[in-house]
PDB file of N, CA and C in Angstrom:
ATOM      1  N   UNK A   1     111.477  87.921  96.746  1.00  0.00           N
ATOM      2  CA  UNK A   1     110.274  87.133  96.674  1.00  0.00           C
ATOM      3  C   UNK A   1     110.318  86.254  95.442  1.00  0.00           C
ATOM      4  N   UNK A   2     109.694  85.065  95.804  1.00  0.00           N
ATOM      5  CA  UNK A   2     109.625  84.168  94.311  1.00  0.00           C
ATOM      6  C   UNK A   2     108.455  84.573  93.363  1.00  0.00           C
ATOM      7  N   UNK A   3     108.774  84.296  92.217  1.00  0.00           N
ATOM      8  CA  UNK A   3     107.338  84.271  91.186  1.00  0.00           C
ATOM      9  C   UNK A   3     106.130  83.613  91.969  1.00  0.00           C
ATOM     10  N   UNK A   4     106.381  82.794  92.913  1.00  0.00           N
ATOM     11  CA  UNK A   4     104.914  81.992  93.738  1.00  0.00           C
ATOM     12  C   UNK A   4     104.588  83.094  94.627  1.00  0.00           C
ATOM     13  N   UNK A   5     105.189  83.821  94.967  1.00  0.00           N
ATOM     14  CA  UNK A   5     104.676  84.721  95.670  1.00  0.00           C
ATOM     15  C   UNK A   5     103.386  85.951  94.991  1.00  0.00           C
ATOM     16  N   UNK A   6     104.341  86.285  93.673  1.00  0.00           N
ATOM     17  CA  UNK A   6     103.579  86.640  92.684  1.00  0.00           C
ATOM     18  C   UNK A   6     102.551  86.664  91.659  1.00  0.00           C
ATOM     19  N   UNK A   7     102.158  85.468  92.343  1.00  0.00           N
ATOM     20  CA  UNK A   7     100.629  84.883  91.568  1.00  0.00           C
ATOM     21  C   UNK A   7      99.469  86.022  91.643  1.00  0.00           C
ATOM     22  N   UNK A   8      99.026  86.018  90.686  1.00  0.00           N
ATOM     23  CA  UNK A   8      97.637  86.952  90.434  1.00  0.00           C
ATOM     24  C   UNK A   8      98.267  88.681  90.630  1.00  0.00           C
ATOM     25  N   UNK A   9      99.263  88.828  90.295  1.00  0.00           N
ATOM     26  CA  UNK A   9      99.775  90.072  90.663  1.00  0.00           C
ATOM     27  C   UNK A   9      99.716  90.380  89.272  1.00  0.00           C
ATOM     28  N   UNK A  10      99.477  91.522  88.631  1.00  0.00           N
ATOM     29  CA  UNK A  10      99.459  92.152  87.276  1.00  0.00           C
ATOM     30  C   UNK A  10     100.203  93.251  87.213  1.00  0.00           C
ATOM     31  N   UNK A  11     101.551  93.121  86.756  1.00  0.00           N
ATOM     32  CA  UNK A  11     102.647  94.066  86.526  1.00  0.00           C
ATOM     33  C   UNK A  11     102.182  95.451  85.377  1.00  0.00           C
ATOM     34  N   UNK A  12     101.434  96.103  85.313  1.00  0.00           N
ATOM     35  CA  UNK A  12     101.341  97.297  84.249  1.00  0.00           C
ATOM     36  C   UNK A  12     102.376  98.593  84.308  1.00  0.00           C
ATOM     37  N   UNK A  13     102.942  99.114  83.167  1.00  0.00           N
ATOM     38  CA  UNK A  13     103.654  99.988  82.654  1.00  0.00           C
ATOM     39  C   UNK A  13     102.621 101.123  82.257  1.00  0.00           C
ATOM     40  N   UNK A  14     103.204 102.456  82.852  1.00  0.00           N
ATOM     41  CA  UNK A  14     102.318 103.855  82.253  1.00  0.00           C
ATOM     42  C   UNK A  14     102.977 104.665  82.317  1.00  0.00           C
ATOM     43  N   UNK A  15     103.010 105.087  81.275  1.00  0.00           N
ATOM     44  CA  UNK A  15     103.833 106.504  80.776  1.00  0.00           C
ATOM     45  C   UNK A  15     103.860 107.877  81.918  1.00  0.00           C
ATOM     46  N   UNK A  16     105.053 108.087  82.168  1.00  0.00           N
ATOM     47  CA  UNK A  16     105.266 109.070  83.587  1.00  0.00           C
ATOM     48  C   UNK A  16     104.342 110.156  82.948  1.00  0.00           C
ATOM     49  N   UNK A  17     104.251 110.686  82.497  1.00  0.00           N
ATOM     50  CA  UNK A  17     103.865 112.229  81.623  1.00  0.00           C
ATOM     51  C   UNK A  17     102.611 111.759  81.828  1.00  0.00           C
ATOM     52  N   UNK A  18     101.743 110.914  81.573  1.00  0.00           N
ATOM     53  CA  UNK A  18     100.169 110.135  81.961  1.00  0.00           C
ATOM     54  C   UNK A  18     100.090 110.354  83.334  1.00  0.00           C
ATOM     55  N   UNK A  19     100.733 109.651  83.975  1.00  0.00           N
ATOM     56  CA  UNK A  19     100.401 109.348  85.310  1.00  0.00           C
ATOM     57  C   UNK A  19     100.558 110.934  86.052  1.00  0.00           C
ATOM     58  N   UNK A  20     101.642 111.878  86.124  1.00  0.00           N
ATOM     59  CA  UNK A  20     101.744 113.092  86.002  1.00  0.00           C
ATOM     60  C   UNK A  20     100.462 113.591  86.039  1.00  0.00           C
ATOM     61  N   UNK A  21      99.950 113.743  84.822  1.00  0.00           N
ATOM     62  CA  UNK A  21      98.484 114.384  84.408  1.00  0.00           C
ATOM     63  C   UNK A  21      97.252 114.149  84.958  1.00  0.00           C
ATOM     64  N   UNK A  22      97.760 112.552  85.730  1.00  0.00           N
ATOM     65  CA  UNK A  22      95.949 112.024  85.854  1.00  0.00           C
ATOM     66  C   UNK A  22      95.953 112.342  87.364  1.00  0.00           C
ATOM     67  N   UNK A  23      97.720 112.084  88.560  1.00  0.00           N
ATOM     68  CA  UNK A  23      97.817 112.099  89.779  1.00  0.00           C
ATOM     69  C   UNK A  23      98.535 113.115  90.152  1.00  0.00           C
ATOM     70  N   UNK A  24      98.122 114.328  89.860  1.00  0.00           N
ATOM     71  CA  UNK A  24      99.404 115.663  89.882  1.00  0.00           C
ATOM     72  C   UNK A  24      99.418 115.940  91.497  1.00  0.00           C
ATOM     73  N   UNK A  25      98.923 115.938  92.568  1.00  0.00           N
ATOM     74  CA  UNK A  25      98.592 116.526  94.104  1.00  0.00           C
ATOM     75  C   UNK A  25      99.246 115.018  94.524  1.00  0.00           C
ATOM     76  N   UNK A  26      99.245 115.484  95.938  1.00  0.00           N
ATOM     77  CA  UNK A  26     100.289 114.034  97.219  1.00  0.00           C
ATOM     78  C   UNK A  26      98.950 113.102  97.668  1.00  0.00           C
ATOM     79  N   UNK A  27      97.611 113.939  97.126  1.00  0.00           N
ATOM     80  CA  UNK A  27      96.628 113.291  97.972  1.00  0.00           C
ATOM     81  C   UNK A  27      95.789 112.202  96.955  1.00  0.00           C
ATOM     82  N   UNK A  28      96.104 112.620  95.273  1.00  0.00           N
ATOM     83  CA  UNK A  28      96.143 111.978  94.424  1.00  0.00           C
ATOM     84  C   UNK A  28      96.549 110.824  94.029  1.00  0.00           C
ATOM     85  N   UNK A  29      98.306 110.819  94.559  1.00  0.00           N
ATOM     86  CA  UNK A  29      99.152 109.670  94.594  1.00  0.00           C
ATOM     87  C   UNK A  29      99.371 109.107  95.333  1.00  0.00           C
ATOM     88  N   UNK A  30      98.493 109.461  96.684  1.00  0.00           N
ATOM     89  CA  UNK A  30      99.137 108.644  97.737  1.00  0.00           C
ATOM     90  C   UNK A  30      97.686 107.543  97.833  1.00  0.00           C
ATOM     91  N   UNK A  31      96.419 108.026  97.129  1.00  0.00           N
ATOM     92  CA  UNK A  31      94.877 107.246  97.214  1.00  0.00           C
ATOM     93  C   UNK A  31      95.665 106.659  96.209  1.00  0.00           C
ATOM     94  N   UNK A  32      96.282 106.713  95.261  1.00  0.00           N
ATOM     95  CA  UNK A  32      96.323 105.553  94.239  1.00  0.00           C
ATOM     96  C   UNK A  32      97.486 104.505  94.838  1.00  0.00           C
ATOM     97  N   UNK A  33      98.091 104.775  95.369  1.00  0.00           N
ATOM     98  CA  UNK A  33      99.249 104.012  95.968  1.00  0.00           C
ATOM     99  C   UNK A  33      98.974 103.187  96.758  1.00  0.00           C
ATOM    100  N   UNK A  34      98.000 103.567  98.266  1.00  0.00           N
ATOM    101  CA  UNK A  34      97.129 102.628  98.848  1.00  0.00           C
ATOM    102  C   UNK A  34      96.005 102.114  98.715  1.00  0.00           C
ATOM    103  N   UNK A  35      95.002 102.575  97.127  1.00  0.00           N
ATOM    104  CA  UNK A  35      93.817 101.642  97.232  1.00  0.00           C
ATOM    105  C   UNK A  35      94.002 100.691  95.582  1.00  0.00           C
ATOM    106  N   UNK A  36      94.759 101.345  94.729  1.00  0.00           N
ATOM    107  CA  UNK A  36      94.971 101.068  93.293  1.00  0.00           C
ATOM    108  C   UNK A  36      96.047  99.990  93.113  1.00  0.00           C
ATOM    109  N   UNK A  37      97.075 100.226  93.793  1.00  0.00           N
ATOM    110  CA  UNK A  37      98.647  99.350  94.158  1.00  0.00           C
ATOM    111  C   UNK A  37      98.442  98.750  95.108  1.00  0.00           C
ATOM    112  N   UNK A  38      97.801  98.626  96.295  1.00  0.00           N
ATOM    113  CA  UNK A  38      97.344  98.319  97.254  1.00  0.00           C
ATOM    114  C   UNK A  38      98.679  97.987  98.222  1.00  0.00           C
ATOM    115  N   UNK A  39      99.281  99.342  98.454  1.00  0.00           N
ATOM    116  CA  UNK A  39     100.844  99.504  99.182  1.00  0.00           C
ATOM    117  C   UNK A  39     100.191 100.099 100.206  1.00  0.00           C
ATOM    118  N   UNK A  40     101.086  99.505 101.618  1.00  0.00           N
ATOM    119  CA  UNK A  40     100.978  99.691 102.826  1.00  0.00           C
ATOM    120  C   UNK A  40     101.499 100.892 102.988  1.00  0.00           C
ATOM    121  N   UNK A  41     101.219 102.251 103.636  1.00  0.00           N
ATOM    122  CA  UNK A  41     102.022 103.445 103.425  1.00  0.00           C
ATOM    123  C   UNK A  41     102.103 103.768 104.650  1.00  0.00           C
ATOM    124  N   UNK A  42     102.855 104.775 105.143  1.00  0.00           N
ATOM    125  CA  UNK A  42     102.730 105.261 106.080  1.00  0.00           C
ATOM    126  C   UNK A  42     101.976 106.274 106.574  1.00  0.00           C
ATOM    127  N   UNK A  43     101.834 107.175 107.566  1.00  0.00           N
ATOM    128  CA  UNK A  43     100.681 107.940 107.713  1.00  0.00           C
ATOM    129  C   UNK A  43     101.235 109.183 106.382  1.00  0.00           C
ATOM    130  N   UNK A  44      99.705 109.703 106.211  1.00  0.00           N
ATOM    131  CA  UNK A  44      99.649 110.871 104.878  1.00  0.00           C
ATOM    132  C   UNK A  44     100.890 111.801 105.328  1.00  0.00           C
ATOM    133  N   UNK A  45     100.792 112.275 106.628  1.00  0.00           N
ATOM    134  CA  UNK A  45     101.465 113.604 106.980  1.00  0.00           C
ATOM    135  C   UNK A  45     102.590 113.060 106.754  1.00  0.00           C
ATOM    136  N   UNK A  46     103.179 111.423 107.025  1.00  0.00           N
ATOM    137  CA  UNK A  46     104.922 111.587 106.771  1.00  0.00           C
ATOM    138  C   UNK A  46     105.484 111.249 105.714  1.00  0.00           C
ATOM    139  N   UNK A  47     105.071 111.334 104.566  1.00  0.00           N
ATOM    140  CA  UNK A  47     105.267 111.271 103.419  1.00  0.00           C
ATOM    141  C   UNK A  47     105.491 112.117 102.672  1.00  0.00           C
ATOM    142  N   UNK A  48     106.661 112.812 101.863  1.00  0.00           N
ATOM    143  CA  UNK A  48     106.775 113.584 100.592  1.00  0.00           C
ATOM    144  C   UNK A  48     106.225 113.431  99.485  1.00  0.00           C
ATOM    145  N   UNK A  49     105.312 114.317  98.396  1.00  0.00           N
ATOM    146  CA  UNK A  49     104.908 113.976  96.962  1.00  0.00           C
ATOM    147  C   UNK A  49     106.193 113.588  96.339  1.00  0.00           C
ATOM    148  N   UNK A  50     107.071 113.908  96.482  1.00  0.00           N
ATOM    149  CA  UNK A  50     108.106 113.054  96.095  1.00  0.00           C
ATOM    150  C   UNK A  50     108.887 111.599  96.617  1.00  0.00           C
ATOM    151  N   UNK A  51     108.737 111.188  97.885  1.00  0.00           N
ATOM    152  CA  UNK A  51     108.612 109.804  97.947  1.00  0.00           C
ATOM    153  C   UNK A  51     107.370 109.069  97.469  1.00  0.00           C
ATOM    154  N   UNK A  52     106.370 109.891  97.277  1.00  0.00           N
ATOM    155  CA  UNK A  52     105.825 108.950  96.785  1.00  0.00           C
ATOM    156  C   UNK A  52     105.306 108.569  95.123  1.00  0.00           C
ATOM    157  N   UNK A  53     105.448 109.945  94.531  1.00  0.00           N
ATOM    158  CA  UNK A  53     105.986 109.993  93.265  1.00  0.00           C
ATOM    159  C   UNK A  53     107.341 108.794  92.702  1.00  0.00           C
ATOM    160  N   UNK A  54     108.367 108.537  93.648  1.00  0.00           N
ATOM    161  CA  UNK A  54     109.665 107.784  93.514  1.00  0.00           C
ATOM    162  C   UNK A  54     109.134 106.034  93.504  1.00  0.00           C
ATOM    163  N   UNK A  55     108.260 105.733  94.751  1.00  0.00           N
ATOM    164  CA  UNK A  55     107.256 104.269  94.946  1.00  0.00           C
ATOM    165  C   UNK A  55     107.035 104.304  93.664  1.00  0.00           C
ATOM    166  N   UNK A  56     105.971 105.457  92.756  1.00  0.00           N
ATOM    167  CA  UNK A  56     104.752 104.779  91.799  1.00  0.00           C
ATOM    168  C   UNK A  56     105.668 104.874  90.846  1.00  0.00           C
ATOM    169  N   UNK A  57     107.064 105.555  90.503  1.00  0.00           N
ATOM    170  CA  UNK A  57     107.947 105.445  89.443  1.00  0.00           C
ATOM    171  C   UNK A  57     108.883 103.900  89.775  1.00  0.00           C
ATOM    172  N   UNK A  58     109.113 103.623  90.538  1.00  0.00           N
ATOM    173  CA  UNK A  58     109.913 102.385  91.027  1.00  0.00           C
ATOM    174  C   UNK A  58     111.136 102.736  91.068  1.00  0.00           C
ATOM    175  N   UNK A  59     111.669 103.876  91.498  1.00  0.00           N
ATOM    176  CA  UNK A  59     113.169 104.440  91.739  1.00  0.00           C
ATOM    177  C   UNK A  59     113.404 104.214  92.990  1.00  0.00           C
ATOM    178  N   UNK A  60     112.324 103.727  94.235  1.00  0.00           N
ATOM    179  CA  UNK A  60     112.454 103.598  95.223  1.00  0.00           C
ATOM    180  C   UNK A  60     111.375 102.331  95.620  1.00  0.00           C
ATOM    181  N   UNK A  61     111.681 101.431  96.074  1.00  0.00           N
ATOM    182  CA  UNK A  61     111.589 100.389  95.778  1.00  0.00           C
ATOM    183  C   UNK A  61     110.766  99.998  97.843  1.00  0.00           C
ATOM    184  N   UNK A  62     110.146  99.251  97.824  1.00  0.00           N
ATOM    185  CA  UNK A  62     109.427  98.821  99.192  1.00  0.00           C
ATOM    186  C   UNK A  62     109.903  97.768 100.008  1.00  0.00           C
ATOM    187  N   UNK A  63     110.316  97.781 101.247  1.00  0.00           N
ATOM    188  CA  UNK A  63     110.978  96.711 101.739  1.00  0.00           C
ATOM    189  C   UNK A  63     110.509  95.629 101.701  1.00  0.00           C
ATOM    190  N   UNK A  64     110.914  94.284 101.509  1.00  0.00           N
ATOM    191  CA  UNK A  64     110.539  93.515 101.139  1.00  0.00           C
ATOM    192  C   UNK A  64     110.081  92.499 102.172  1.00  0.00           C
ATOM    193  N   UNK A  65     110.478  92.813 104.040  1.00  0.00           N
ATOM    194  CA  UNK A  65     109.385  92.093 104.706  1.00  0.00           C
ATOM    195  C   UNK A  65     107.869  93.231 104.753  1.00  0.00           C
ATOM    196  N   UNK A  66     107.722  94.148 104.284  1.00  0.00           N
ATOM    197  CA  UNK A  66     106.363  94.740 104.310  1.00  0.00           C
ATOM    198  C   UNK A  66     105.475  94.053 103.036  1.00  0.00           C
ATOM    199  N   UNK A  67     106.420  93.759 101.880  1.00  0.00           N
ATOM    200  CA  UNK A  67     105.739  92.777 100.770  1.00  0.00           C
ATOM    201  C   UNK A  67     104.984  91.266 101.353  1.00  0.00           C
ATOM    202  N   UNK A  68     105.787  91.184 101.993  1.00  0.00           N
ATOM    203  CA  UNK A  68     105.734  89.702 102.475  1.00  0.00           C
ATOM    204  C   UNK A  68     104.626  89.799 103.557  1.00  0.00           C
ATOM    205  N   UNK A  69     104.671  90.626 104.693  1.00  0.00           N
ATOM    206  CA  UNK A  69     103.121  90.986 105.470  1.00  0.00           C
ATOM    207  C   UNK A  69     102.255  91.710 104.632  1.00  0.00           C
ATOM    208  N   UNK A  70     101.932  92.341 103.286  1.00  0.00           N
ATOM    209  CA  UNK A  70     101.202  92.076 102.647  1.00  0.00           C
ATOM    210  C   UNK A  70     100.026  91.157 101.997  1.00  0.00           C
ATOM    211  N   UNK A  71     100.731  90.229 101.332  1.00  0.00           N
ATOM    212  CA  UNK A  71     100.860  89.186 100.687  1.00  0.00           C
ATOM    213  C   UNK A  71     100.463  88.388 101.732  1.00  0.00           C
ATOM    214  N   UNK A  72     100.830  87.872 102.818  1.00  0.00           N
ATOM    215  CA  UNK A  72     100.696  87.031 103.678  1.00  0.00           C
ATOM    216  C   UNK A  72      99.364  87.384 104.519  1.00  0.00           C
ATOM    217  N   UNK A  73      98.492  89.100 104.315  1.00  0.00           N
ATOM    218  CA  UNK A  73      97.337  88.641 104.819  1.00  0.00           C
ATOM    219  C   UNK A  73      97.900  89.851 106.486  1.00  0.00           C
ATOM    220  N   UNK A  74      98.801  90.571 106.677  1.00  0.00           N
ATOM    221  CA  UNK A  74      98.957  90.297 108.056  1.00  0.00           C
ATOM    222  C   UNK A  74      98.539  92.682 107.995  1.00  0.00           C
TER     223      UNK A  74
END
């Protein structure tokens, strides 16, 4: 994606050991993932606290036509 794509997007950094503390449960990280990050997820049940722990760390990264139907509204 280009930086134009990225307009009004606000990149923030938080200390794993924080985020840990504040989102410790799957049901924790997965409300912050889809209403806070505002990431398209898949249903609750098919998801691991550890895939999704990996998303909010960025070790695992989101395909990038789901960015794009994001972004685009769809």
């Amino acid at each position: 994606m280009d930086d134009e794509d990225n307009q009004g997007l606000e990149i923030i950094q938080i200390d794993q050991k924080i985020f840990s503390a504040k989102y410790s449960t799957k049901g924790e990280v997965f409300r912050f993932l889809a209403t806070e990050a505002m990431i398209y997820l898949p249903s609750f049940d098919t998801v691991t606290i550890w895939h999704l722990k990996e998303l909010a760390s960025g070790t695992k990264k989101v395909s990038s036509d789901i960015l794009d139907l994001i972004f685009l509204g769809f």
